[in-house]
Each structure stands twice: as structure tokens, then as C-alpha cells.
C-alpha atoms as a PDB file:
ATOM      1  CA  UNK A   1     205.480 137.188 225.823  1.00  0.00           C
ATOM      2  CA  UNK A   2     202.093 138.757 226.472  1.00  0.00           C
ATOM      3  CA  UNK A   3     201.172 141.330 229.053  1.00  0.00           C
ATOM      4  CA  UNK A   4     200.611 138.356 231.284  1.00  0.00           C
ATOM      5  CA  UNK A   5     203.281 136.128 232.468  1.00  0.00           C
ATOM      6  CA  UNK A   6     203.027 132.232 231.812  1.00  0.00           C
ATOM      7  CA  UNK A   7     206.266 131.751 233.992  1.00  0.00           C
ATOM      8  CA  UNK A   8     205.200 130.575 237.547  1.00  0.00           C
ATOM      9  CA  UNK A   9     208.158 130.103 239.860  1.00  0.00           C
ATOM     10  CA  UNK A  10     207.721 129.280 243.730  1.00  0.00           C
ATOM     11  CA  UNK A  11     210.277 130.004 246.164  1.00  0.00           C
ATOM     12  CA  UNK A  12     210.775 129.314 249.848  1.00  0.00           C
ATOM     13  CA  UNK A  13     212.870 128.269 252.099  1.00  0.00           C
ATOM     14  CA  UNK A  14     214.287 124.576 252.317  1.00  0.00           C
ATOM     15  CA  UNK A  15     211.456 122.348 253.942  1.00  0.00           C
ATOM     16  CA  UNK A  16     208.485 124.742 253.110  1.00  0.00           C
ATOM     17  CA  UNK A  17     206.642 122.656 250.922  1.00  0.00           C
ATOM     18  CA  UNK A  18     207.755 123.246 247.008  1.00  0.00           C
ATOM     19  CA  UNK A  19     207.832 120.208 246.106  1.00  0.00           C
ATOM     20  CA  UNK A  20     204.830 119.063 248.418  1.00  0.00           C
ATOM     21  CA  UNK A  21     203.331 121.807 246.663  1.00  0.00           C
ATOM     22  CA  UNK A  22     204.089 120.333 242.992  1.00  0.00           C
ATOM     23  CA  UNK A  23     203.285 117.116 243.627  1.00  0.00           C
ATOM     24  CA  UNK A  24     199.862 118.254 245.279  1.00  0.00           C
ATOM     25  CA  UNK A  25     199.579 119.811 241.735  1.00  0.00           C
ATOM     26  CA  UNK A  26     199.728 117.365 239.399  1.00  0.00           C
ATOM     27  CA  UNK A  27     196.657 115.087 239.807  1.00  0.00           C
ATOM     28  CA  UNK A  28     194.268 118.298 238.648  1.00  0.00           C
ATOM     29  CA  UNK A  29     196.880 119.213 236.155  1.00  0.00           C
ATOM     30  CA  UNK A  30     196.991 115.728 234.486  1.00  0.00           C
ATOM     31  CA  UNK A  31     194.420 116.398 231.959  1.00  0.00           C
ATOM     32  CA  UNK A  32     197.259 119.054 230.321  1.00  0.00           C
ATOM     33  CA  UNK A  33     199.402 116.546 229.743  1.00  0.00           C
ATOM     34  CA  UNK A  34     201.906 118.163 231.201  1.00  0.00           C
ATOM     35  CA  UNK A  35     205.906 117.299 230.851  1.00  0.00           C
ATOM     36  CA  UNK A  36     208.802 118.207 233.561  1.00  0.00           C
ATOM     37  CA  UNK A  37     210.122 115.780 236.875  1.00  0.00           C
ATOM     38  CA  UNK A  38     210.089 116.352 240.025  1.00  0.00           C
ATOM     39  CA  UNK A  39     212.512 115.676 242.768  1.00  0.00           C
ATOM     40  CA  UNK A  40     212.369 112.918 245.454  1.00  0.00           C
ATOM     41  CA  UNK A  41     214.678 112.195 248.646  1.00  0.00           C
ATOM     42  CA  UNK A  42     216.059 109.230 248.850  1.00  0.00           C
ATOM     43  CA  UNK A  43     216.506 108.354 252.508  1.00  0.00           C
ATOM     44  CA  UNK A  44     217.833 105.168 254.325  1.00  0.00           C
ATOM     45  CA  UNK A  45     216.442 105.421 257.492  1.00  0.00           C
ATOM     46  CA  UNK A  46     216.063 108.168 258.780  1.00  0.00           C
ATOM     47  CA  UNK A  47     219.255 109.905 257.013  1.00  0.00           C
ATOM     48  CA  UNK A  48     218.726 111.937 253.629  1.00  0.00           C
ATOM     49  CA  UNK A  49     221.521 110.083 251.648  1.00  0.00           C
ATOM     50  CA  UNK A  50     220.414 111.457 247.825  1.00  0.00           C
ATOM     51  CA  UNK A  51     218.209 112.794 245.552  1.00  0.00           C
ATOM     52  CA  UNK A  52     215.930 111.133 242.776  1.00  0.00           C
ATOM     53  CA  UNK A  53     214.141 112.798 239.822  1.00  0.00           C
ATOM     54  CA  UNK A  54     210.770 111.342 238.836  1.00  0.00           C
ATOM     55  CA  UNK A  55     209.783 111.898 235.236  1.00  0.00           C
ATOM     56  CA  UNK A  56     206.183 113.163 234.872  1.00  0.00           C
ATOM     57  CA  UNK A  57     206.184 109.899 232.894  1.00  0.00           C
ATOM     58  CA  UNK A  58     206.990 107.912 235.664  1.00  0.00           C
ATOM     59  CA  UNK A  59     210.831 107.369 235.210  1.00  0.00           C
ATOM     60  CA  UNK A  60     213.183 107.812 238.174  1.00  0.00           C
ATOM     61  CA  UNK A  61     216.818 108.659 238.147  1.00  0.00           C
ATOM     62  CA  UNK A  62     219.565 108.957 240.740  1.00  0.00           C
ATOM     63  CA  UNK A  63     220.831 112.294 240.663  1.00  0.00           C
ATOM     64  CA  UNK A  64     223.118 112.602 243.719  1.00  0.00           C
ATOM     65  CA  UNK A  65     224.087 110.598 246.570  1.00  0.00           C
ATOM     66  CA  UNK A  66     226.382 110.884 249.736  1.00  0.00           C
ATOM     67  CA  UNK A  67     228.167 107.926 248.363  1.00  0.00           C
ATOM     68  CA  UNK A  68     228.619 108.819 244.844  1.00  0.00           C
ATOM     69  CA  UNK A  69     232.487 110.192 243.855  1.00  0.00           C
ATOM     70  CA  UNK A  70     232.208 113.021 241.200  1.00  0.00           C
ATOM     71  CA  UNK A  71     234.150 116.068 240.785  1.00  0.00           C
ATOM     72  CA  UNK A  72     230.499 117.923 240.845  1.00  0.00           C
ATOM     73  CA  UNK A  73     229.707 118.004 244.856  1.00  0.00           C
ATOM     74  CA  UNK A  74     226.679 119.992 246.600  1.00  0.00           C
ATOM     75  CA  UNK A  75     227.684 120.025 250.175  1.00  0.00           C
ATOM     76  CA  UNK A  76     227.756 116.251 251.143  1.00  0.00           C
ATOM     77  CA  UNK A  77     226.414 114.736 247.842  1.00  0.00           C
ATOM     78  CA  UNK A  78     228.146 113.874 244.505  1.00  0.00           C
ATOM     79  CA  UNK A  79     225.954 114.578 241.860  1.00  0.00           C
ATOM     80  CA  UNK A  80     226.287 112.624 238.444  1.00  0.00           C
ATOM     81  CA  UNK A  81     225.702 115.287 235.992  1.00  0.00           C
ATOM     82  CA  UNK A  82     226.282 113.389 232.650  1.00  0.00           C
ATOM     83  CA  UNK A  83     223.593 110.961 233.672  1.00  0.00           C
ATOM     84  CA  UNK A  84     221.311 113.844 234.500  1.00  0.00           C
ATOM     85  CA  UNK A  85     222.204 115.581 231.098  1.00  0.00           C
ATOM     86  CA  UNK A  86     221.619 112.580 229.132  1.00  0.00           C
ATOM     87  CA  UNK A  87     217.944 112.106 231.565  1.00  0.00           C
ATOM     88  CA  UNK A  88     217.219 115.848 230.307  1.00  0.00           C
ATOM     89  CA  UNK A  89     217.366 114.603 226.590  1.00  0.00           C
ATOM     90  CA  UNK A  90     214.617 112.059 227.719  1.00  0.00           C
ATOM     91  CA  UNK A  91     212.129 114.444 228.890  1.00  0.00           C
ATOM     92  CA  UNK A  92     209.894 115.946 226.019  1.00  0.00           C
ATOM     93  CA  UNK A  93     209.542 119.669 226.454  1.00  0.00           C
ATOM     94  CA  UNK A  94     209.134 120.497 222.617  1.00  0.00           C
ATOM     95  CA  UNK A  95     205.102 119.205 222.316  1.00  0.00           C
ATOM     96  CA  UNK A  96     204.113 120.244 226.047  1.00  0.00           C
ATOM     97  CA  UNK A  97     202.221 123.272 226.923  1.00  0.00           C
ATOM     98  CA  UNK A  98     202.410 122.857 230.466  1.00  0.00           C
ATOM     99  CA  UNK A  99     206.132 122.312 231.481  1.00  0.00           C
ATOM    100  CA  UNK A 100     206.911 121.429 235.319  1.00  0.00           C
ATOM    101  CA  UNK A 101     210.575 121.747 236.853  1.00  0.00           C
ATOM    102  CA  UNK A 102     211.023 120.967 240.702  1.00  0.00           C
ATOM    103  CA  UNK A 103     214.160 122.668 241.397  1.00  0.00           C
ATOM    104  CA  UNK A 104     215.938 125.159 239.756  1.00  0.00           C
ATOM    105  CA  UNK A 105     218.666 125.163 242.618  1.00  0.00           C
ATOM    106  CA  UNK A 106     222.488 124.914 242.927  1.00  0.00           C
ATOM    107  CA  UNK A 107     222.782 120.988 242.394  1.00  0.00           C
ATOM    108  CA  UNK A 108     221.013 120.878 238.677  1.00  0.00           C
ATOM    109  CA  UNK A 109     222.051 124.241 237.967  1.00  0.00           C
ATOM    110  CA  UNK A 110     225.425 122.539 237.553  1.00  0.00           C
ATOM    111  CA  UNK A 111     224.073 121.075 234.142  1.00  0.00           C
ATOM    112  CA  UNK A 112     224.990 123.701 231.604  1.00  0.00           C
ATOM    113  CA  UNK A 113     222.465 121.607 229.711  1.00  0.00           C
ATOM    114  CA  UNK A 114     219.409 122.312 232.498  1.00  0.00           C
ATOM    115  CA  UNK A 115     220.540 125.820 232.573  1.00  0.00           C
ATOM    116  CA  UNK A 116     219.849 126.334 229.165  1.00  0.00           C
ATOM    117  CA  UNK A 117     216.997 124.286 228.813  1.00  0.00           C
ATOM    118  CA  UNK A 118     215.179 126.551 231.997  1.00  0.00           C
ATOM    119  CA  UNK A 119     216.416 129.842 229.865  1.00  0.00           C
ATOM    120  CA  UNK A 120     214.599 127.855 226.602  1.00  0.00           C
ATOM    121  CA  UNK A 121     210.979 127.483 229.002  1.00  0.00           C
ATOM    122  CA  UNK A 122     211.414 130.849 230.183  1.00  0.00           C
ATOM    123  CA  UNK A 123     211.309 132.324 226.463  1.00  0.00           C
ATOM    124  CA  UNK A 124     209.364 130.765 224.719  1.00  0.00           C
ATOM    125  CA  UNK A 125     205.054 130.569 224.760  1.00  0.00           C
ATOM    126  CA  UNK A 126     204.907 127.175 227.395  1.00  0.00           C
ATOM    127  CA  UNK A 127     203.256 127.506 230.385  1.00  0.00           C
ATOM    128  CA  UNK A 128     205.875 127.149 232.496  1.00  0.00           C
ATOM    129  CA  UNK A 129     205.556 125.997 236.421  1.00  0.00           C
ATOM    130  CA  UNK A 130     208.711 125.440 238.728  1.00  0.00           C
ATOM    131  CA  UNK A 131     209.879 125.560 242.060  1.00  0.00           C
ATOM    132  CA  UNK A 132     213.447 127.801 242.732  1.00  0.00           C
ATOM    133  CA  UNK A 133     215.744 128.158 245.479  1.00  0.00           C
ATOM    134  CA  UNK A 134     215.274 131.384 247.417  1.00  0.00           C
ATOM    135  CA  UNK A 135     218.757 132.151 247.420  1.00  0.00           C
ATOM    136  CA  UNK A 136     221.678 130.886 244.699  1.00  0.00           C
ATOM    137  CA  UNK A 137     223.782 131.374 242.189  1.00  0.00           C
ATOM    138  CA  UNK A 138     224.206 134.144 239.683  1.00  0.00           C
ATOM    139  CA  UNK A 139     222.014 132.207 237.132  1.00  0.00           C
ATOM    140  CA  UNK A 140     219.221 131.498 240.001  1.00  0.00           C
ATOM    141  CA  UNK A 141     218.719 135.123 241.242  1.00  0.00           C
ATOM    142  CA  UNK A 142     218.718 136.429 237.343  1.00  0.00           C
ATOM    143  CA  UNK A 143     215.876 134.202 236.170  1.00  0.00           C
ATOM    144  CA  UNK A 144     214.040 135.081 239.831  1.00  0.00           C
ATOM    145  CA  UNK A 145     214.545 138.862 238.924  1.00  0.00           C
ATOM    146  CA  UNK A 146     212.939 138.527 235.101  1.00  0.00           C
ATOM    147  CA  UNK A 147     210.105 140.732 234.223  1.00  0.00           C
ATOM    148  CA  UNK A 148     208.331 137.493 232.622  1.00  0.00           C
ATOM    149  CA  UNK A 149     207.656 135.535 235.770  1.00  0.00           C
ATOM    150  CA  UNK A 150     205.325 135.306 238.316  1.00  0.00           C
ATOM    151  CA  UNK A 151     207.138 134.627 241.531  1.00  0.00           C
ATOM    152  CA  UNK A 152     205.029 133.125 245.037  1.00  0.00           C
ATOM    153  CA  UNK A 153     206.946 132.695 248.310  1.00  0.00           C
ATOM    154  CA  UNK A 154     205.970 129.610 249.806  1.00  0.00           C
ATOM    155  CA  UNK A 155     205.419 129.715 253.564  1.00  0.00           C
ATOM    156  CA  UNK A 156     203.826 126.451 255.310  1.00  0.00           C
ATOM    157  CA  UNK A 157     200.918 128.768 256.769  1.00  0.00           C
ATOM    158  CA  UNK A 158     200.375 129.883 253.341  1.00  0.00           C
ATOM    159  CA  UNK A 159     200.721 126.606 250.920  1.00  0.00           C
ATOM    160  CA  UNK A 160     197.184 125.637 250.437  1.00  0.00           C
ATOM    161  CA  UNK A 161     196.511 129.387 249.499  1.00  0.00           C
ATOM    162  CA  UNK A 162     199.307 129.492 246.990  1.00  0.00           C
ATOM    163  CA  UNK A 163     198.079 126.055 245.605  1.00  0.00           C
ATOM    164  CA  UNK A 164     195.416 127.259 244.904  1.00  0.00           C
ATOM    165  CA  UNK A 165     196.427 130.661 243.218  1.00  0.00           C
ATOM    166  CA  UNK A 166     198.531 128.451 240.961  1.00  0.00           C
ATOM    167  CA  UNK A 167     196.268 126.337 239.667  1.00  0.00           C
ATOM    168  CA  UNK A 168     193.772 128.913 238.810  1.00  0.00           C
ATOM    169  CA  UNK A 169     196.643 130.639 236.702  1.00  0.00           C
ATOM    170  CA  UNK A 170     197.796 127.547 235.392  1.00  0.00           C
ATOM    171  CA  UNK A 171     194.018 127.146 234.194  1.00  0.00           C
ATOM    172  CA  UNK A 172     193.325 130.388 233.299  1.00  0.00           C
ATOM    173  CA  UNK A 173     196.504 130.356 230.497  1.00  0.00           C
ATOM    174  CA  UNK A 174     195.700 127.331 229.358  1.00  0.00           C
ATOM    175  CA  UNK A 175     192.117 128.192 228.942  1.00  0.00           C
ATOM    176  CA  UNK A 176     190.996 125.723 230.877  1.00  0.00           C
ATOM    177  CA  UNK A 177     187.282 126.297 233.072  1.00  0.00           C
END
């Protein structure tokens, strides 16, 4: 890795704005191509009941509900981890240069597969853009205390700043005016 960083991680605390942040992103990022998901809530009502990955591409997938019944629980959600696993294998990191993660928190981090895969982005020469929780598990404060990242705290009074910090980075390593 080069004197300068190409691992951008965001942290905050719950409701801040990460992923309002990604998301705000991605339309002035398109023309990287970039590859990653992002995460949804899926609500009935009123009531947070699960949480849905979107594919960069456009995919969705269910990756925990209140309702689902799996030995792999955060708090009040199951969260099918095979089915996120095998959605992992789906996503094509290998030709991207511009890889986008929203979260690397407790719930995926129960995928030995995503942990890996984040320690994979981390090393190697990607551009790599993702959203964290600000506190966690052993494997979550490690990559959060890595010389190789870049690491913004996301307040809402500062979000349209940090915006647009990151996307100057983000177009600065890819070489891109």
C-alpha cells in the first residue's frame, strides 16, 4: 500500500447517516463502475422488522428479519447467513477498482466469509469505501485501528462536509478530475 491510504471507512453512531451517506455517493461515483451493496431497512409500518442488501447491480436480498428462526441472532433479528454467504459469491469484487461495503457491523461480521472478504479489500490495491460500526467486535475495532485506512466520524451536522471529503479522495485515487 502506498504512502496514501485507499481504505475509506466511515463511522458513527446508529442513525447518523452512513448509509444516507453511501447512497448519496453513488450517483457521482457511477462512472467507476463501482461493485459492493448496500443495506436497506425493511419496515412494515412503522416497525423496523429486517434488513435487505441491495447489490450495486440492483439485486436485493433478505438478510435478517424479526421473524426469521436461525441459530445466528443480532438482538431481535435472525439473520440467514448461508444465504448471505452464497449472495457474497454473487458480488464481483475481483475486476472493480472502486469497492463499496455498507456495514461492516456485528450482524455480517457473523459471515466468516464477509470477514475475510473485508480483510481481502483492505489488502489489496482497490479503492475501498465502507461504512463501520463505531463500536464492535474484536474483528471491527482491529480493521478500525489499521494504519491503511482513512477513518471519518459521521455526525449529522457534519455529513454533507464528509461527503464531500470522500468523494474528492475517492476521485483523487482513482485519478479522476
Amino acid at each position: 500500500m502506498g504512502e496514501h491510504p485507499s481504505n475509506i471507512l466511515v463511522t458513527g453512531r446508529p442513525g447518523c447517516g452512513k448509509t444516507t451517506l453511501i447512497r448519496s455517493l453513488l450517483p457521482g461515483l457511477s462512472p467507476l463502475s463501482p461493485a459492493g451493496f448496500y443495506t436497506e431497512e425493511v419496515r412494515e409500518g412503522k416497525t423496523r422488522v429486517g434488513f435487505r442488501l441491495v447489490s450495486l447491480d440492483g439485486r436485493m436480498f433478505l438478510l435478517a428479519h424479526a421473524g426469521y428462526q436461525s441459530r445466528f441472532r443480532v438482538g431481535k433479528y435472525g439473520v440467514d447467513n448461508a444465504a448471505f454467504e452464497s449472495f457474497l459469491g454473487t458480488v464481483s469484487f475481483q475486476d472493480a477498482r472502486l469497492v463499496i461495503i455498507d456495514e461492516i457491523v456485528k450482524m455480517e461480521c457473523i459471515s466468516a466469509r464477509f470477514c475475510q472478504v473485508v480483510e481481502d479489500l483492505l489488502s489489496s490495491e482497490k479503492c475501498f469505501l465502507a461504512t463501520i460500526a463505531s463500536r464492535g467486535t474484536p474483528f471491527i475495532e482491529a480493521v478500525k485501528q489499521r494504519d491503511d485506512v482513512e477513518l471519518y466520524l459521521l455526525e449529522r451536522s457534519n455529513q454533507l462536509d464528509i461527503a464531500g471529503r470522500i468523494a474528492e479522495r475517492i476521485r483523487a485515487l482513482q485519478g479522476v478530475a
